[in-house]
Protein backbone atom coordinates (compact mmCIF):
# COMPACT_ATOMS: atom_id res chain seq x y z
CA UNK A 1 206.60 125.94 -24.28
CA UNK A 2 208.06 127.98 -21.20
CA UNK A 3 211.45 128.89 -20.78
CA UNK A 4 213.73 127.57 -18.39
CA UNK A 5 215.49 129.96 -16.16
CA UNK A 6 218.00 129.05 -13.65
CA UNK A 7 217.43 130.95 -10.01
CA UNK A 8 220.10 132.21 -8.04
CA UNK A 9 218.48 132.83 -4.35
CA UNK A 10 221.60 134.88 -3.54
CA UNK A 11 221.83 136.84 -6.14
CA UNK A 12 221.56 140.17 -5.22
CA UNK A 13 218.48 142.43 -7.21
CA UNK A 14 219.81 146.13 -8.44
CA UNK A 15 222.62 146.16 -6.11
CA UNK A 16 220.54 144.89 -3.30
CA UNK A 17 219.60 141.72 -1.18
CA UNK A 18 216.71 139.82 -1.61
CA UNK A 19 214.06 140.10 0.31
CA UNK A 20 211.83 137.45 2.25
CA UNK A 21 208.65 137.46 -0.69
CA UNK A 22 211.41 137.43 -3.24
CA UNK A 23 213.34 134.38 -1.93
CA UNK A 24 210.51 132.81 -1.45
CA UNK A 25 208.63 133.73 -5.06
CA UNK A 26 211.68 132.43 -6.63
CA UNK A 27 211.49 129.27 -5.26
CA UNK A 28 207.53 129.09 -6.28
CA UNK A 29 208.61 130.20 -9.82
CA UNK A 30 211.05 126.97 -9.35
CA UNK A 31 208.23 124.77 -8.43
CA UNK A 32 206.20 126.07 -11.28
CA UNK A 33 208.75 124.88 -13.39
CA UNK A 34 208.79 121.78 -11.86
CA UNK A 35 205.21 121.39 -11.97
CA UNK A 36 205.39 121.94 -15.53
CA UNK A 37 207.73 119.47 -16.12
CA UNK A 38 205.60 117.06 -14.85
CA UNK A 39 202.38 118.67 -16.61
CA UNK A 40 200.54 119.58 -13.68
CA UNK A 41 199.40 122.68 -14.92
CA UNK A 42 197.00 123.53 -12.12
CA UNK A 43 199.80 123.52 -10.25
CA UNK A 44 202.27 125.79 -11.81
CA UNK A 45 199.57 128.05 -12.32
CA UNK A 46 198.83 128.03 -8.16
CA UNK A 47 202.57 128.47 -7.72
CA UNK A 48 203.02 131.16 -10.15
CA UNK A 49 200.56 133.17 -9.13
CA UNK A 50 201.70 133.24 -5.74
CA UNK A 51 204.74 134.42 -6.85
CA UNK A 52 203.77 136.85 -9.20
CA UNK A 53 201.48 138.13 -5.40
CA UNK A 54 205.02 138.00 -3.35
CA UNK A 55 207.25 139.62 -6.21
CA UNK A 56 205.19 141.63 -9.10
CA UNK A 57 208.13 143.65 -10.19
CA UNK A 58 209.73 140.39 -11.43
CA UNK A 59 208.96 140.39 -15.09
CA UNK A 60 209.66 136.87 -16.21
CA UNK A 61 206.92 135.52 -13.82
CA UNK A 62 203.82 137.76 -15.38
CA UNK A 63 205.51 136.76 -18.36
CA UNK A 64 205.24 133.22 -17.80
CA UNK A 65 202.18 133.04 -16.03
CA UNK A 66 200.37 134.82 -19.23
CA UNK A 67 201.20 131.98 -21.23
CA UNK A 68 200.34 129.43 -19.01
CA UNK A 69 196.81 131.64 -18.73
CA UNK A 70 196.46 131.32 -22.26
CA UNK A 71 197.41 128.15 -22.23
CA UNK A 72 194.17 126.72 -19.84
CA UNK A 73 192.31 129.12 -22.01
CA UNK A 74 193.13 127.95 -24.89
CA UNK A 75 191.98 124.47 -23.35
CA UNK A 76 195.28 122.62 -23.63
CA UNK A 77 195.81 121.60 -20.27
């Protein structure tokens, strides 16, 4: 399975404020969690992506949206 992570939308990123695309990334990486939860894959993929498009410097989001990847690959969706 995935693992949960909890956000902090204040947090501040090497020192720094987030930005706009990050804030709003981390809340799609939220909803993809979410949408997991309730095992709408298609979903959490959609979300995910996004975010991974608005943020691709956070790691844990390619991370997680590999596995989900594999996981429709796989077929076990």
């Amino acid at each position: 399975m995935f693992g949960r992570t909890t956000l902090v939308h204040a947090a501040p990123i090497g020192g720094r404020t987030r930005s706009d695309g990050e804030r709003e990334a981390a809340q799609l990486f939220e909803d993809g969690l979410a949408r997991l939860a309730l095992k709408d894959f298609a979903g959490a993929l959609e979300a995910w992506l996004r975010a991974v498009e608005l943020d691709p410097r956070e790691r844990r989001y390619q991370i997680n949206l590999r596995k989900l990847q594999e996981r429709f690959r796989d077929g076990d969706q």
